[in-house]
N, C-alpha and C. Protein backbone atom coordinates (compact mmCIF):
# COMPACT_ATOMS: atom_id res chain seq x y z
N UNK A 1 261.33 139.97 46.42
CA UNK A 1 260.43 138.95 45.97
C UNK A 1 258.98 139.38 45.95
N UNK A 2 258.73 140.83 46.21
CA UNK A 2 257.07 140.92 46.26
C UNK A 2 257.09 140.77 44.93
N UNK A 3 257.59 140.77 43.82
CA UNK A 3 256.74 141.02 42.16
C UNK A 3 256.33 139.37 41.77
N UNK A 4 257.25 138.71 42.71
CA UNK A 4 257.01 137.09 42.16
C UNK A 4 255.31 136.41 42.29
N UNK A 5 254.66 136.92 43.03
CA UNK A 5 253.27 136.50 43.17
C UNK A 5 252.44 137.00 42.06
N UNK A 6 253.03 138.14 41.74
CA UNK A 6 252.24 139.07 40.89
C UNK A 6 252.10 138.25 38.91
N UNK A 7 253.46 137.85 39.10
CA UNK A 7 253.98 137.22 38.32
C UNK A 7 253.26 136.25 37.88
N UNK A 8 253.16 135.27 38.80
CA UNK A 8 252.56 133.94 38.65
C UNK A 8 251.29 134.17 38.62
N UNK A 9 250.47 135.61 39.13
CA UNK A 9 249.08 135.21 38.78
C UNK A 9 248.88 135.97 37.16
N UNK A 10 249.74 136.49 36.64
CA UNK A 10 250.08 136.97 35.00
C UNK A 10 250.36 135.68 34.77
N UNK A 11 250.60 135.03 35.19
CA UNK A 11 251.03 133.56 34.00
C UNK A 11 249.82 132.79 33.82
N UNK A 12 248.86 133.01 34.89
CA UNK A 12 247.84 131.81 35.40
C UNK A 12 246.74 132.08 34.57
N UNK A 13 246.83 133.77 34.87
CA UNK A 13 245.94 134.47 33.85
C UNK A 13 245.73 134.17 32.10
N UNK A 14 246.98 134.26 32.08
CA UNK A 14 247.40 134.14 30.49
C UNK A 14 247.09 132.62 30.23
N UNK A 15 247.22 131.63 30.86
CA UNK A 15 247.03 130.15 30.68
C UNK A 15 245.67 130.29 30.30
N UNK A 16 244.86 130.62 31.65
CA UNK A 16 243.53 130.20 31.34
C UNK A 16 242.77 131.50 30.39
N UNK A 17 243.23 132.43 29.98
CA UNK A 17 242.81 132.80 28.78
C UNK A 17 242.74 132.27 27.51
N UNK A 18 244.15 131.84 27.48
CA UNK A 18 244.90 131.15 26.13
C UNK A 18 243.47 129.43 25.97
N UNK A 19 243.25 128.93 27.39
CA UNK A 19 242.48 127.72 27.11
C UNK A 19 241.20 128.67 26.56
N UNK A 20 240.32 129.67 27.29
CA UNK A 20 239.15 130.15 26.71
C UNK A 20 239.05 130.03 25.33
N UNK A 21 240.25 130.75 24.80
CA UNK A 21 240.29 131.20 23.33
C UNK A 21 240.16 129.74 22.57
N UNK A 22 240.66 129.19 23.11
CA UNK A 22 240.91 127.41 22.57
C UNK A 22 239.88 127.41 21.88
N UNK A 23 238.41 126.84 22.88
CA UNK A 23 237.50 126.44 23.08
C UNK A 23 236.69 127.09 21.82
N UNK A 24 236.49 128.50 22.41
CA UNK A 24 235.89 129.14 21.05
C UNK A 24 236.63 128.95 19.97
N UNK A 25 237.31 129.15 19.86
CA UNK A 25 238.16 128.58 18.72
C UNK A 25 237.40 127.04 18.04
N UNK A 26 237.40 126.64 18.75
CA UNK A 26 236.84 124.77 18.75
C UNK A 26 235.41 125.19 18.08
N UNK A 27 234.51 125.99 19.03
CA UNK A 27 233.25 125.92 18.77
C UNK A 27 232.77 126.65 17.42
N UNK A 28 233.86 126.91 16.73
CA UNK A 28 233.85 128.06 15.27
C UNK A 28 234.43 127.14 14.43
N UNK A 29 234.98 126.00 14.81
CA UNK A 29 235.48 125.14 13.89
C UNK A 29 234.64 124.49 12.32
N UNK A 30 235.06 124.63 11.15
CA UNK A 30 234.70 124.24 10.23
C UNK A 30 234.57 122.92 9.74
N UNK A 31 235.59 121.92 11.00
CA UNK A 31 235.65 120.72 10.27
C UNK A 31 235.00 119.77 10.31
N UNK A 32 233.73 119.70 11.23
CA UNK A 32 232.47 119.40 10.76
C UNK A 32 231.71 119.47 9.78
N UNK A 33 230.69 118.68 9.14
CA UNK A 33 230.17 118.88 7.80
C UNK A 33 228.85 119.55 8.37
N UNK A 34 228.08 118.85 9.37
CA UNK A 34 226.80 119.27 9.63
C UNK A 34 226.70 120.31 11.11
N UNK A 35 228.33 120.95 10.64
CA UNK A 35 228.30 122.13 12.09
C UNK A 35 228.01 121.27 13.31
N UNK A 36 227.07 122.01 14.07
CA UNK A 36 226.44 121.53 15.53
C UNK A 36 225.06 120.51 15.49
N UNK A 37 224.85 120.66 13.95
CA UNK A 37 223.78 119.91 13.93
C UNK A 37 223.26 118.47 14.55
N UNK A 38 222.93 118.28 15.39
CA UNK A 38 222.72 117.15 15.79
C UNK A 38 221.57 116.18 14.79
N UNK A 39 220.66 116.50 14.48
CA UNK A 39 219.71 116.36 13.78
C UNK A 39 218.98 117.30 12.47
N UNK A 40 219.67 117.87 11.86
CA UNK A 40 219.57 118.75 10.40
C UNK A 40 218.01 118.74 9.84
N UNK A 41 217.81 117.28 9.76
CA UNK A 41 216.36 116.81 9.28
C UNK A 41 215.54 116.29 9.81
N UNK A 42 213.98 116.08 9.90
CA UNK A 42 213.45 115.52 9.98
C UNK A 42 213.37 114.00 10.28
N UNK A 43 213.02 113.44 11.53
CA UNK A 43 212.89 112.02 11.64
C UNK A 43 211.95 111.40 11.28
N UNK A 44 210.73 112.31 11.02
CA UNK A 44 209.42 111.88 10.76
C UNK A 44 208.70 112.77 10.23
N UNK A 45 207.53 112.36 9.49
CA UNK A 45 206.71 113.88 8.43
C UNK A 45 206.70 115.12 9.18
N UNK A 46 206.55 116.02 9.15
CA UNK A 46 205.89 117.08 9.52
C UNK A 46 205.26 118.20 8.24
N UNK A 47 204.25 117.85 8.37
CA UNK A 47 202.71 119.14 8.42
C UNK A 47 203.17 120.42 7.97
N UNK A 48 203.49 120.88 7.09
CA UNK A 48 204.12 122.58 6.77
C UNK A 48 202.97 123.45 6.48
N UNK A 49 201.34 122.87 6.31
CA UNK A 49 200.26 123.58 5.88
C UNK A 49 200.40 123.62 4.41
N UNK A 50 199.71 124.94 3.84
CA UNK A 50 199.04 124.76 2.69
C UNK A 50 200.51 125.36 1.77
N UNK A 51 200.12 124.52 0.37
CA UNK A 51 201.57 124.52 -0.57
C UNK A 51 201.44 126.25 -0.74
N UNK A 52 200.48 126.40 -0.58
CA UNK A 52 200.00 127.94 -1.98
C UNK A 52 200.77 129.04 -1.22
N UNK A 53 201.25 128.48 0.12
CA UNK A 53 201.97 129.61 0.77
C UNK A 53 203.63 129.71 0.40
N UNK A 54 203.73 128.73 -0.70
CA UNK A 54 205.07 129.06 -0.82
C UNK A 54 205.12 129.90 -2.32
N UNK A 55 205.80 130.91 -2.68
CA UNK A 55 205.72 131.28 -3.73
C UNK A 55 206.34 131.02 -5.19
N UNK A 56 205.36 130.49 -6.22
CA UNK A 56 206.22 130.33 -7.43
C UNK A 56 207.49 131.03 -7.38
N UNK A 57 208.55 130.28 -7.64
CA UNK A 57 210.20 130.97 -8.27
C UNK A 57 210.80 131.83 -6.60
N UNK A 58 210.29 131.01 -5.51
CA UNK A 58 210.65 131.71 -4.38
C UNK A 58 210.65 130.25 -2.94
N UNK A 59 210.61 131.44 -1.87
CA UNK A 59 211.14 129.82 -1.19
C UNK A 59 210.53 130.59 -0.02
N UNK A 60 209.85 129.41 1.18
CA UNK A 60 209.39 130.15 2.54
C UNK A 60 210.34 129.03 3.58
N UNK A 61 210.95 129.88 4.43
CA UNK A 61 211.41 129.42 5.53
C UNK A 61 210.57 128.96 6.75
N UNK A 62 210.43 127.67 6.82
CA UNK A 62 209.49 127.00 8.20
C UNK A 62 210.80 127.08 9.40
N UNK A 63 210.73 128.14 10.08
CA UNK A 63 211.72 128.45 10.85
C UNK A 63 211.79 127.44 12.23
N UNK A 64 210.64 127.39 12.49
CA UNK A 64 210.42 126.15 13.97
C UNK A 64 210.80 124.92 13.92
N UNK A 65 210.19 124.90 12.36
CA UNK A 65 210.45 122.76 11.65
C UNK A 65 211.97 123.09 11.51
N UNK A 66 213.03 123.95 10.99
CA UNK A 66 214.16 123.54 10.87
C UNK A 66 214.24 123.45 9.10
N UNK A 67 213.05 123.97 8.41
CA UNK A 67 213.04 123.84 7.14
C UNK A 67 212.72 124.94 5.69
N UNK A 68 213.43 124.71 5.22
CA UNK A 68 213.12 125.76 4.03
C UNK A 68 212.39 125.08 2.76
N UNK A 69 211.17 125.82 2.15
CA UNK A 69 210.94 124.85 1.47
C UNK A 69 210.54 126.14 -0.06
N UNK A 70 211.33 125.54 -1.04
CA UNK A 70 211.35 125.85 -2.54
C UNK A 70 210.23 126.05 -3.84
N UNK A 71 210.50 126.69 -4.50
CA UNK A 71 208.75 125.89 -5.46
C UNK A 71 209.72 126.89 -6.82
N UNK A 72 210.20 125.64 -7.14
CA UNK A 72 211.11 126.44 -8.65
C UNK A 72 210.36 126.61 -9.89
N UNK A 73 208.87 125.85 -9.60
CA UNK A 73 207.89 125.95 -10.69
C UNK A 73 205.88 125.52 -10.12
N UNK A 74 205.49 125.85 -10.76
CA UNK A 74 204.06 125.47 -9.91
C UNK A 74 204.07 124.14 -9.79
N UNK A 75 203.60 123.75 -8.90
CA UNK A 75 203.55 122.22 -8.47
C UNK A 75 204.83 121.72 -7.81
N UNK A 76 205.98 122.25 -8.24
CA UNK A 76 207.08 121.23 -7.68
C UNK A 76 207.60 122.02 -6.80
N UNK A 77 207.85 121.65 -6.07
CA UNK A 77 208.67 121.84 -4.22
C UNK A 77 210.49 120.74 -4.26
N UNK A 78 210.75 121.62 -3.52
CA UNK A 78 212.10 121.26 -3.11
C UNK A 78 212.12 121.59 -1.54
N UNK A 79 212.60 120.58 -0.47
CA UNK A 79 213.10 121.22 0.60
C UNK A 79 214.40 120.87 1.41
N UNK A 80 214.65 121.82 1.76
CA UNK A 80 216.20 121.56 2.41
C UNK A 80 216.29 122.18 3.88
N UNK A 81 217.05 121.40 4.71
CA UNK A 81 217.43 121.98 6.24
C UNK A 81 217.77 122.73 6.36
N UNK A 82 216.82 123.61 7.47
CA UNK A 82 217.18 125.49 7.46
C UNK A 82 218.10 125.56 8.17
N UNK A 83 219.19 124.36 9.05
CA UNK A 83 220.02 124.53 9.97
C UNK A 83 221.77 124.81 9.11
N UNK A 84 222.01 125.56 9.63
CA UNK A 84 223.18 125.69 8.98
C UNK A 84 224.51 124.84 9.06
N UNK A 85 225.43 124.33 8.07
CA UNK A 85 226.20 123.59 7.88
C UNK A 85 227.42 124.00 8.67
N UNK A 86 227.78 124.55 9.22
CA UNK A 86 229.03 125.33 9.62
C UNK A 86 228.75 125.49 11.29
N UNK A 87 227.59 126.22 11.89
CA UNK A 87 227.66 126.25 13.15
C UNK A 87 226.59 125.41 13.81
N UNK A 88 225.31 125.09 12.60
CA UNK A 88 224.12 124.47 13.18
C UNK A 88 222.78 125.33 13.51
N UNK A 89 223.77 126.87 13.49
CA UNK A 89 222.59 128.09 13.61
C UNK A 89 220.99 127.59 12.47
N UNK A 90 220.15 127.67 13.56
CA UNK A 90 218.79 128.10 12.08
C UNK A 90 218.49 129.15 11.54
N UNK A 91 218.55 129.15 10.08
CA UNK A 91 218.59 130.36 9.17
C UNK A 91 217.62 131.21 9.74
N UNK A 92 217.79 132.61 9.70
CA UNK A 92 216.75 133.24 9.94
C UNK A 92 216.16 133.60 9.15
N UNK A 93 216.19 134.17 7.69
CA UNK A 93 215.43 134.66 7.05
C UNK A 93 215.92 134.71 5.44
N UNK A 94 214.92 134.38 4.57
CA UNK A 94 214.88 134.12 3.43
C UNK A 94 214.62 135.33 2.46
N UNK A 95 215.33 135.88 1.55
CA UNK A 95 215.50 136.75 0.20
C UNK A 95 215.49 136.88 -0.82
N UNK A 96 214.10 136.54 -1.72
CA UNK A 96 214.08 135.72 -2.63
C UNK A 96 214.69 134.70 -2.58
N UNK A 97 215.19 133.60 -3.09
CA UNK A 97 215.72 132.42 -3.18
C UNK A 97 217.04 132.58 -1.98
N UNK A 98 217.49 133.09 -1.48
CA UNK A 98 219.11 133.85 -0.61
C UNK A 98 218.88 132.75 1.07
N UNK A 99 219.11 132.43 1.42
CA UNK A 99 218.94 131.64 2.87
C UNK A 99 220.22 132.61 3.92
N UNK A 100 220.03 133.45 5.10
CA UNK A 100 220.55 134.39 5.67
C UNK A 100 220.84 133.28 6.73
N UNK A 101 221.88 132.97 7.42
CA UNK A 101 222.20 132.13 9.02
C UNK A 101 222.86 133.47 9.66
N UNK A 102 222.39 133.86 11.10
CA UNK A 102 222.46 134.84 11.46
C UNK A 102 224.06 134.61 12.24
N UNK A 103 224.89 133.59 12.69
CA UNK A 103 225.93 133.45 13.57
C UNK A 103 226.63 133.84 12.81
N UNK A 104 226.86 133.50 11.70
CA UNK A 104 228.36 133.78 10.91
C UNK A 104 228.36 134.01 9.86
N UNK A 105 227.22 134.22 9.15
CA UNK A 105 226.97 135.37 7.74
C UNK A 105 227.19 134.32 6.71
N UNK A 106 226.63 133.01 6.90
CA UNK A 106 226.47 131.87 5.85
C UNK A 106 225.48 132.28 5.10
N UNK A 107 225.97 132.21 3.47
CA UNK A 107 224.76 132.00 2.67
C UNK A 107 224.31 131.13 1.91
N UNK A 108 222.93 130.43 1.48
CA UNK A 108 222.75 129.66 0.97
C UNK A 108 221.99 129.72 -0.24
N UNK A 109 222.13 129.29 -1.20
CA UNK A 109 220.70 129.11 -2.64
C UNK A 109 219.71 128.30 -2.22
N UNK A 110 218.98 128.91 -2.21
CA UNK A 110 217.63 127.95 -1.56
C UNK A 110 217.31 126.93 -2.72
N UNK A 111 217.70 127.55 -4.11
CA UNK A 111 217.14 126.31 -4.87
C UNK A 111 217.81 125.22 -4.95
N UNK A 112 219.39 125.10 -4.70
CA UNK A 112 220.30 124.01 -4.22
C UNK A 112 220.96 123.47 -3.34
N UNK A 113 220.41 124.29 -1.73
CA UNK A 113 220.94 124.36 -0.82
C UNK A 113 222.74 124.43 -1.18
N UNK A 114 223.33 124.93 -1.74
CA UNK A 114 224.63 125.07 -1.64
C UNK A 114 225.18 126.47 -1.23
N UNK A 115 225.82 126.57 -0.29
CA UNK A 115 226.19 127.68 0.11
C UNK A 115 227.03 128.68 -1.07
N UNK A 116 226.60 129.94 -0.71
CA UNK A 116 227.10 130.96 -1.86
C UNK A 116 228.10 131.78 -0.80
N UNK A 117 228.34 132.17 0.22
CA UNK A 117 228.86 132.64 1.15
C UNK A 117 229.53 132.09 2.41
N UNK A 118 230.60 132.09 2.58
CA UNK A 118 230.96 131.20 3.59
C UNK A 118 230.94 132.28 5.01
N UNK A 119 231.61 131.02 6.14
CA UNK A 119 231.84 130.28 6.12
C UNK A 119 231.58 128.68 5.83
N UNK A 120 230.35 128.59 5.67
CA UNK A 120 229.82 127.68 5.70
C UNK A 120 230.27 126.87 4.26
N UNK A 121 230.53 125.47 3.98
CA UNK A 121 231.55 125.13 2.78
C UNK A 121 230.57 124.03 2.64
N UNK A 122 229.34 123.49 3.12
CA UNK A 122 228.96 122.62 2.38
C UNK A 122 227.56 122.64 2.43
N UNK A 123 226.72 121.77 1.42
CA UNK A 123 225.34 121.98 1.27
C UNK A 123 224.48 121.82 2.71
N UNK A 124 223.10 122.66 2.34
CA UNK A 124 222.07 122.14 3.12
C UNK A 124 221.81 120.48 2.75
N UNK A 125 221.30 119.64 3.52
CA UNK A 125 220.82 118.25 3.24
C UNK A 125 219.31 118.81 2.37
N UNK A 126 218.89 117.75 1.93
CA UNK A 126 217.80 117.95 1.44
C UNK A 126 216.43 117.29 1.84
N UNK A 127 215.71 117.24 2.00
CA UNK A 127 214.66 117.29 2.75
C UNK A 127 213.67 116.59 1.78
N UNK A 128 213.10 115.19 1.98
CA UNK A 128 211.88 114.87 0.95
C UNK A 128 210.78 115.47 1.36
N UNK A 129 209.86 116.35 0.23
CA UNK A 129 208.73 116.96 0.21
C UNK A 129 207.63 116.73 -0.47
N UNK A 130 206.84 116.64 -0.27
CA UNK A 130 205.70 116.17 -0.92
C UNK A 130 204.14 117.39 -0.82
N UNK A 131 203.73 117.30 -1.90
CA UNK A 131 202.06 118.48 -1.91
C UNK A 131 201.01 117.24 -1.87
N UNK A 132 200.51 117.40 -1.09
CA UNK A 132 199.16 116.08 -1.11
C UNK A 132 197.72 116.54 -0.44
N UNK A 133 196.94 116.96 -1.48
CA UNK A 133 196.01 118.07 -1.14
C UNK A 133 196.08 119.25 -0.89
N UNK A 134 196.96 119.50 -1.57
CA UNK A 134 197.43 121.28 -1.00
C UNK A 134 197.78 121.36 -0.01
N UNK A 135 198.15 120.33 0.68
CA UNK A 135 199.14 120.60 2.07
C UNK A 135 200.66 119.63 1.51
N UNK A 136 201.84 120.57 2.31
CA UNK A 136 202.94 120.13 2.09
C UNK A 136 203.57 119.30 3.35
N UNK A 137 203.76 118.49 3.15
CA UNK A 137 204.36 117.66 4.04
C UNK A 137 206.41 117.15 3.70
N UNK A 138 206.51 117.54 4.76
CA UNK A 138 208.43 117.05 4.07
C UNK A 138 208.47 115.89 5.59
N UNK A 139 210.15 115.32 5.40
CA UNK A 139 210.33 114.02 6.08
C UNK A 139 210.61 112.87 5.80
N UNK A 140 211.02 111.93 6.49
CA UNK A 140 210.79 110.59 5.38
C UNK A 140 209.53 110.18 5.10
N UNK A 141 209.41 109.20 4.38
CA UNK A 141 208.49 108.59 3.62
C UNK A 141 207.32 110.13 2.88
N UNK A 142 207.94 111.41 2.67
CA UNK A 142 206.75 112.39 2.22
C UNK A 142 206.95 112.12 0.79
């Protein structure tokens, strides 16, 4: 009977591995729309500074606000939540129009927030933006 202890702590082992894997498993899950996002957008304006920093036919990532913001032509802005749809990660970095989420290699079109690369299967939300004096403001009521 010495192998029988040995045994049972191979089984105990294997249990609580098998739950680890669960979990992550869980936390990679797709069947969320807004990932981990608890809050995607804006509850209230926020201040992005001056429009001129975003570039005609290009897009600047406000990485802190949680926001990406567009300019598909002079004057007009588009913005959408830099948080990603799939895990909630915030995008890190923008490529010409390309939105990069660093957890799981989501990609996005910045000019439609719709993902071009999965995992991620559904749009960025979109973000109301507004230019009012050469400063851009997104949020509600912008």
């Amino acid at each position: 009977m010495p192998g029988l202890p040995a045994a049972r702590r191979t089984v105990l082992k294997g249990a609580a591995l098998a739950g680890a894997a669960g979990l992550g498993a869980a936390a990679c899950s797709t069947d969320s729309k807004l990932g981990h996002a608890e809050n995607p957008t804006p509850t209230a304006p926020v201040d992005l500074g001056a429009a001129s920093e975003v570039p005609v036919g290009g897009a600047k990532l406000y990485r802190e606000q949680r926001l990406v913001v567009v300019c598909p032509a002079k004057g007009e802005y588009k913005a959408f939540s830099a948080q990603c749809t799939h895990g909630g990660c915030v995008l890190d970095k923008v490529e010409g129009t390309e939105g990069h989420c660093p957890c799981h290699g989501s990609r996005f079109d910045m000019t439609t927030g719709q993902p071009v690369k999965g995992p991620a299967t559904v749009p960025l939300p979109a973000v109301p933006v507004t230019a009012e004096g050469g400063k851009l403001v997104a949020g509600p009521d912008a």
